[in-house]
PDB file of N, CA and C in Angstrom:
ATOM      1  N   UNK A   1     -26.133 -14.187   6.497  1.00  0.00           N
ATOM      2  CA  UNK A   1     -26.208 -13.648   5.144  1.00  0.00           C
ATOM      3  C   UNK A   1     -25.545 -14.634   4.193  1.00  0.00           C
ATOM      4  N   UNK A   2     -26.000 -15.190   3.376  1.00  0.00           N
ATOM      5  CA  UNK A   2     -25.800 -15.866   2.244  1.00  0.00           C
ATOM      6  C   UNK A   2     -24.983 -14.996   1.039  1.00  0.00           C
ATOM      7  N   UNK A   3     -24.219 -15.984   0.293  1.00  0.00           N
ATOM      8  CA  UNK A   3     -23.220 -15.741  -0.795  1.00  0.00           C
ATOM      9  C   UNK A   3     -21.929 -14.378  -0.079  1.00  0.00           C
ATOM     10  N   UNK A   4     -21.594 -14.519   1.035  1.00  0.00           N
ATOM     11  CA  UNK A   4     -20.367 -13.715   1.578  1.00  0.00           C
ATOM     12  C   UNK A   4     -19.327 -14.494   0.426  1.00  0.00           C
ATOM     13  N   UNK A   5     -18.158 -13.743   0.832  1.00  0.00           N
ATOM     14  CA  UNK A   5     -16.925 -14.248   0.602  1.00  0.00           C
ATOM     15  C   UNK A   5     -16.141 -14.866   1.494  1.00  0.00           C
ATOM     16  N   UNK A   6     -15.179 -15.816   1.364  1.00  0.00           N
ATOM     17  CA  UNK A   6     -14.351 -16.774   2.320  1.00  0.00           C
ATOM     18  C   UNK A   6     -13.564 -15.772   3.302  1.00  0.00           C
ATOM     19  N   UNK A   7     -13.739 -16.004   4.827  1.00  0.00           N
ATOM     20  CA  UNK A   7     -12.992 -15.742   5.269  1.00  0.00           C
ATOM     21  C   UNK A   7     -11.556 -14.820   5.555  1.00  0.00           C
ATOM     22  N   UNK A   8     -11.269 -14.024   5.898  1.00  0.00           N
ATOM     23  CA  UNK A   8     -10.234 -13.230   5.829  1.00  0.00           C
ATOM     24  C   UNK A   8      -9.781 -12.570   6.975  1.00  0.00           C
ATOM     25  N   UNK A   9      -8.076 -12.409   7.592  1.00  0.00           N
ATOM     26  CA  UNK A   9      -7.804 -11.781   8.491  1.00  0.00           C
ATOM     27  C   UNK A   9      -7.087 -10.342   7.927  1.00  0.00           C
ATOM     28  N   UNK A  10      -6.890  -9.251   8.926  1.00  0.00           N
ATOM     29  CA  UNK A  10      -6.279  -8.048   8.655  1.00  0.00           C
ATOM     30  C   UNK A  10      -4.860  -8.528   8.279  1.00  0.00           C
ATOM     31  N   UNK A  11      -4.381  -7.573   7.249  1.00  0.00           N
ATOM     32  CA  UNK A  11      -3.243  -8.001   6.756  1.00  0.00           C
ATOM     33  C   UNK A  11      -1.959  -6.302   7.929  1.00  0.00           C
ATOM     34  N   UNK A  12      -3.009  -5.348   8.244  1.00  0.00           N
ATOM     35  CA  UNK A  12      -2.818  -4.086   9.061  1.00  0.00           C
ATOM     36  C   UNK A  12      -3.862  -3.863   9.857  1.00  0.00           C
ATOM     37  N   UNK A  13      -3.639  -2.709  11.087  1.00  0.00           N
ATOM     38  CA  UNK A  13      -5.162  -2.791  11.756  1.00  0.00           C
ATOM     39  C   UNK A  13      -3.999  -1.492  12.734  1.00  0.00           C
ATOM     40  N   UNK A  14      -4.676  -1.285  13.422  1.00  0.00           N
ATOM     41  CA  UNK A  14      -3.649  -0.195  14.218  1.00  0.00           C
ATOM     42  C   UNK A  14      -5.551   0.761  15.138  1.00  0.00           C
ATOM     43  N   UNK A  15      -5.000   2.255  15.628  1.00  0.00           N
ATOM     44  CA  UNK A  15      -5.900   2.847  16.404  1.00  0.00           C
ATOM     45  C   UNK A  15      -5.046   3.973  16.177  1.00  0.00           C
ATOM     46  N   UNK A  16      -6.509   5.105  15.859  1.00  0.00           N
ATOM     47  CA  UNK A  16      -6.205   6.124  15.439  1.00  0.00           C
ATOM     48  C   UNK A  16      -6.680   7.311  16.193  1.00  0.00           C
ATOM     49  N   UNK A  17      -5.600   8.407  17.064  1.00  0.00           N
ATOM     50  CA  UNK A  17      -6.112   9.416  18.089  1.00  0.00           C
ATOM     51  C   UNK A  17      -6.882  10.207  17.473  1.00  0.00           C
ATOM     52  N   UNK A  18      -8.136  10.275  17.666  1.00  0.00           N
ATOM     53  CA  UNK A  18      -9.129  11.046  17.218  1.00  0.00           C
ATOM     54  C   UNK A  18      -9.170  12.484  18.022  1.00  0.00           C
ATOM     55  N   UNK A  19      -8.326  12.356  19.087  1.00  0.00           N
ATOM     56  CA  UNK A  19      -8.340  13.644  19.862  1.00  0.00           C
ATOM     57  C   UNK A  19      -9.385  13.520  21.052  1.00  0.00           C
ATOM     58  N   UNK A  20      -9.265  14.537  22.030  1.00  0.00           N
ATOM     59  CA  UNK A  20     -10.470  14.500  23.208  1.00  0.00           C
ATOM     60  C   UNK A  20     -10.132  13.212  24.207  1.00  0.00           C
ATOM     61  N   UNK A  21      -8.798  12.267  23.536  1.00  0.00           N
ATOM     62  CA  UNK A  21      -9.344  10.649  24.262  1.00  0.00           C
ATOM     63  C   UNK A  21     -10.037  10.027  23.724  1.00  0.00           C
ATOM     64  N   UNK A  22     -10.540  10.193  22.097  1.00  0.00           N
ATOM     65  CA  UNK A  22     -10.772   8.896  21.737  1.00  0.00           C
ATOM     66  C   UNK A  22     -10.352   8.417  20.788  1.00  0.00           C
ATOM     67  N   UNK A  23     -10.854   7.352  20.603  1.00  0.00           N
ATOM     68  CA  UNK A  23      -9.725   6.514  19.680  1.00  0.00           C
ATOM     69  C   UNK A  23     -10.279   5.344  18.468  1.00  0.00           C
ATOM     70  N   UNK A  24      -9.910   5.691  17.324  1.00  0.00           N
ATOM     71  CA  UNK A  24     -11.141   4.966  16.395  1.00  0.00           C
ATOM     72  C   UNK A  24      -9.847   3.331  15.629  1.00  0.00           C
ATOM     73  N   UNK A  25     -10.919   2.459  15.916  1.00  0.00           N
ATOM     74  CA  UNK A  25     -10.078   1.433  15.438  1.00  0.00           C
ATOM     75  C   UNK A  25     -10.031   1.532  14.124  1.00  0.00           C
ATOM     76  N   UNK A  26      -8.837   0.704  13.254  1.00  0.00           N
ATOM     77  CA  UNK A  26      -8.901   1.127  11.610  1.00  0.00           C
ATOM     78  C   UNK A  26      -8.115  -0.854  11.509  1.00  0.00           C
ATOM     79  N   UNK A  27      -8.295  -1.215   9.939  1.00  0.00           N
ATOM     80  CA  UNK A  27      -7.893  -2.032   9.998  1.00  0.00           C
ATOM     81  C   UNK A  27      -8.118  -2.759   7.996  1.00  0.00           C
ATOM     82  N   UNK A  28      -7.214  -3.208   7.640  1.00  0.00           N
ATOM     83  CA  UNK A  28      -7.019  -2.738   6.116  1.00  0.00           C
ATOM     84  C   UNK A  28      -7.142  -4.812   5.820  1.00  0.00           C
ATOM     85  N   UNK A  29      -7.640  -5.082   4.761  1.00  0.00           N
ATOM     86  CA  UNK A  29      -7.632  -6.517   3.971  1.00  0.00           C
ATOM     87  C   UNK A  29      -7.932  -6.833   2.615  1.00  0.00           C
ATOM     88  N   UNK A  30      -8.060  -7.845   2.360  1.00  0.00           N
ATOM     89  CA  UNK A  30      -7.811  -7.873   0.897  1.00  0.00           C
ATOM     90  C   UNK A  30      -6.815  -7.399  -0.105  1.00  0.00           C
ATOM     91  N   UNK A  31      -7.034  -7.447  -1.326  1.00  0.00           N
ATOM     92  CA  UNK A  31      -5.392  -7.128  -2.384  1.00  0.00           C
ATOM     93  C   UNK A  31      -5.524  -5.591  -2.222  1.00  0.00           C
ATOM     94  N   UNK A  32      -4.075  -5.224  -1.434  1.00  0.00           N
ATOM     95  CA  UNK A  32      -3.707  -4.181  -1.655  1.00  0.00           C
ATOM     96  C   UNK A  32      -3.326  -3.741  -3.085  1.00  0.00           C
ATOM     97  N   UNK A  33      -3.415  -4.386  -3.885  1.00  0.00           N
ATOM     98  CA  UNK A  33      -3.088  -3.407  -5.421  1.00  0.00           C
ATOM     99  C   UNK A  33      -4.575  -3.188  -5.910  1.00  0.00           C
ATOM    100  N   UNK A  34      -5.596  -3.429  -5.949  1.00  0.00           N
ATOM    101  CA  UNK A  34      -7.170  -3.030  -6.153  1.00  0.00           C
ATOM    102  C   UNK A  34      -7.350  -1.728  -5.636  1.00  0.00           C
ATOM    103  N   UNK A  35      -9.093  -1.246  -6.246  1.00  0.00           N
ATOM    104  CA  UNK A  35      -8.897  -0.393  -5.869  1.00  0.00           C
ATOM    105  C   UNK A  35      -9.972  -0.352  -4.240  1.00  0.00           C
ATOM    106  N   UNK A  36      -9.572   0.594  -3.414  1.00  0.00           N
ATOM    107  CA  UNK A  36      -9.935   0.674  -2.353  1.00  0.00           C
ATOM    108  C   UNK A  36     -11.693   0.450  -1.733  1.00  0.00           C
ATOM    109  N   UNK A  37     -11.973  -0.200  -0.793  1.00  0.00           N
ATOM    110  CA  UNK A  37     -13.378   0.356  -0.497  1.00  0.00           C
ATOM    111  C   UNK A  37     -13.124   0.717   1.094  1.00  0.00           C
ATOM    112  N   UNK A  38     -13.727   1.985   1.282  1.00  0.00           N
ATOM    113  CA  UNK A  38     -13.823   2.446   2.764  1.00  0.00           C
ATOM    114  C   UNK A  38     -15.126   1.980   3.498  1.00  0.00           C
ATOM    115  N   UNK A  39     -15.233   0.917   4.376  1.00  0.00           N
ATOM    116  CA  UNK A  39     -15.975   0.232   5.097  1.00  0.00           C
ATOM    117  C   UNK A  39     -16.376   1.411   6.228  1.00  0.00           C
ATOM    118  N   UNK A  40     -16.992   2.203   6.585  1.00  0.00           N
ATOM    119  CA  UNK A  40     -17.409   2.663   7.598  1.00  0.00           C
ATOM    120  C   UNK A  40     -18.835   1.810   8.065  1.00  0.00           C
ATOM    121  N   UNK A  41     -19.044   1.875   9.779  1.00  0.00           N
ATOM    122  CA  UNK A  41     -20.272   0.810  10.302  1.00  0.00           C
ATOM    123  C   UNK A  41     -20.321   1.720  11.595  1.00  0.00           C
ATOM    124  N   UNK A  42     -21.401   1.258  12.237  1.00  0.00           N
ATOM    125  CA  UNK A  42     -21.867   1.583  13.467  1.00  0.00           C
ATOM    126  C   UNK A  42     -21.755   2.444  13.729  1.00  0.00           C
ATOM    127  N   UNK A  43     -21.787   2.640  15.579  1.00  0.00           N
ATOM    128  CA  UNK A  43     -21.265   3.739  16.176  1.00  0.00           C
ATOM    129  C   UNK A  43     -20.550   3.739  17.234  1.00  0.00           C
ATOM    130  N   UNK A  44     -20.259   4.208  18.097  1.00  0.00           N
ATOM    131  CA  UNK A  44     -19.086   4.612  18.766  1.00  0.00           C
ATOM    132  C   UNK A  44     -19.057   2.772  19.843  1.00  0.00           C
ATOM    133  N   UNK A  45     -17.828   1.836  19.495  1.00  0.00           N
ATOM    134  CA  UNK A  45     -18.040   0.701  20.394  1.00  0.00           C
ATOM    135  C   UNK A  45     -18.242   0.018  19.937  1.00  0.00           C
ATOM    136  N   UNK A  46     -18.818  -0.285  18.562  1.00  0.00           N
ATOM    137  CA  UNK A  46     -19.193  -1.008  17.801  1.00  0.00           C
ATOM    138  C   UNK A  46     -17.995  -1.947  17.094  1.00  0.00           C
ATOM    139  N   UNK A  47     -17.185  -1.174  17.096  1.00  0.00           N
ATOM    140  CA  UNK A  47     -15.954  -2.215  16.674  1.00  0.00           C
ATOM    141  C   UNK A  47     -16.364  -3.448  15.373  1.00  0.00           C
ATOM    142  N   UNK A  48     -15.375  -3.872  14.762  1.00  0.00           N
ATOM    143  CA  UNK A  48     -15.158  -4.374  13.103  1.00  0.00           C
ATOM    144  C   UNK A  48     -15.512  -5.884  13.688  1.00  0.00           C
ATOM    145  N   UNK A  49     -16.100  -6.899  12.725  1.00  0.00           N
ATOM    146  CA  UNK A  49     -16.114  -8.192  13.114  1.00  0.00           C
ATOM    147  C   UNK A  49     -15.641  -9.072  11.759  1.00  0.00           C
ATOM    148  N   UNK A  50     -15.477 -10.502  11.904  1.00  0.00           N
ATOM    149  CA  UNK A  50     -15.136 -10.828  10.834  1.00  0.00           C
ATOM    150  C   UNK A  50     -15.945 -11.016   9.595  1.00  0.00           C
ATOM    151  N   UNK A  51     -17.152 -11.399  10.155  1.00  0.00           N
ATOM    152  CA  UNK A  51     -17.979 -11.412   9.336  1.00  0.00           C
ATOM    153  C   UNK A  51     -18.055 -10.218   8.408  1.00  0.00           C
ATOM    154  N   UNK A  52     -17.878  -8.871   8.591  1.00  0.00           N
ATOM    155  CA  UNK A  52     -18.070  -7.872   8.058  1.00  0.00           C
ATOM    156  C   UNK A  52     -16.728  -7.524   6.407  1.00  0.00           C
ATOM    157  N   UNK A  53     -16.053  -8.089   7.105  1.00  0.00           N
ATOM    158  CA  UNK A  53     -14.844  -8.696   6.497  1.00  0.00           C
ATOM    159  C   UNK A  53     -15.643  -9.297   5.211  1.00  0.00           C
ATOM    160  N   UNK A  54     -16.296 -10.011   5.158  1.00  0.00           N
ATOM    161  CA  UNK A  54     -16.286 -11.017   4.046  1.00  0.00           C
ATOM    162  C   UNK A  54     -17.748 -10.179   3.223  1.00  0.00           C
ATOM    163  N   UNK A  55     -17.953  -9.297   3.387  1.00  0.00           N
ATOM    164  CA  UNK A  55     -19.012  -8.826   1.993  1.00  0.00           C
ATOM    165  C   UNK A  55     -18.147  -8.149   1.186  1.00  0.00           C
ATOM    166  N   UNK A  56     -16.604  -8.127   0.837  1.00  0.00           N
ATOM    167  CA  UNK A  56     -16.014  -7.912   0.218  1.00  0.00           C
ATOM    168  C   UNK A  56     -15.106  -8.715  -0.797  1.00  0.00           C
ATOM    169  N   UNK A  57     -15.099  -8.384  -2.165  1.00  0.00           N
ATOM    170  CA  UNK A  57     -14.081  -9.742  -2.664  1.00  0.00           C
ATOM    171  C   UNK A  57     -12.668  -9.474  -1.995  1.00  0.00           C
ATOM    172  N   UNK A  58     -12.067 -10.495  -1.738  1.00  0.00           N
ATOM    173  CA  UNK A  58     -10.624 -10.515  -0.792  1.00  0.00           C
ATOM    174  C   UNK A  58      -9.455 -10.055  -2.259  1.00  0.00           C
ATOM    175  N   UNK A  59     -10.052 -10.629  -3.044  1.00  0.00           N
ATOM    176  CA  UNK A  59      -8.986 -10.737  -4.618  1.00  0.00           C
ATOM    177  C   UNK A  59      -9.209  -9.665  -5.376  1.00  0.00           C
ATOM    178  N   UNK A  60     -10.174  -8.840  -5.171  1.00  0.00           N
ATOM    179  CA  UNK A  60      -9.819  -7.635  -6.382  1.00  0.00           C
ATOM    180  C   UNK A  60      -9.999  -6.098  -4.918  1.00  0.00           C
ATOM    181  N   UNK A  61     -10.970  -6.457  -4.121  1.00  0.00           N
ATOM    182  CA  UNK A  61     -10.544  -5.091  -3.102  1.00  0.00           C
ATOM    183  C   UNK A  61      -9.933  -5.109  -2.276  1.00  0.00           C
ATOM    184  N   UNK A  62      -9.324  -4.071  -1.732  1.00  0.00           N
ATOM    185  CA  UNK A  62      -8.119  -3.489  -0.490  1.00  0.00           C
ATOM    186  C   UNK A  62      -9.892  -3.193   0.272  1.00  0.00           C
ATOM    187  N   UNK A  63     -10.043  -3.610   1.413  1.00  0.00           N
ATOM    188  CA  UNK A  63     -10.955  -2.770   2.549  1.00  0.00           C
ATOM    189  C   UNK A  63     -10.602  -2.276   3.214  1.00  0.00           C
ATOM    190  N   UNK A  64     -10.867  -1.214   3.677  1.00  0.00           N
ATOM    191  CA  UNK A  64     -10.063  -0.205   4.950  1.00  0.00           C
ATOM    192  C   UNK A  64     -11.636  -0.126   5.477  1.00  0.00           C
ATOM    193  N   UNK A  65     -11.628  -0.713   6.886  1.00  0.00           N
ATOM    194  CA  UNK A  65     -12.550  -0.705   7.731  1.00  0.00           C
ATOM    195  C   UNK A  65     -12.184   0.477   8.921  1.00  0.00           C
ATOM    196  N   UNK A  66     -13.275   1.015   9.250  1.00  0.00           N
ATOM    197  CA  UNK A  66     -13.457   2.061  10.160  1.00  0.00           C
ATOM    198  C   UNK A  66     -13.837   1.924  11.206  1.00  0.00           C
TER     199      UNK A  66
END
């Protein structure tokens, strides 16, 4: 995909008990003083990549990936 944004690692990231035994990864980037975008993707296994990371501006949004 053409025109992404540069690169970026989690600045937080952690795993969250969803109950039953399972367990949903979470993981937060970009300027935490912006305002938020909630990244939800896939499905169960699918897990966050970096690439996914970068359709966001790093300088004006906080991403909280799901």
């Amino acid at each position: 995909m053409s025109g992404q944004f540069p690169p970026i690692e989690p600045y937080d990231s952690g795993m969250l008990d969803g109950g039953d035994g399972y367990w949903v990864y979470w993981e937060c980037c970009g300027n935490r003083a912006g305002k938020p975008v909630l990244y939800l993707h896939g499905g169960p296994g699918s897990g966050c990549s970096a690439s996914q990371r970068r359709f966001f501006d790093p300088q004006s949004l906080p991403c909280r990936a799901v």
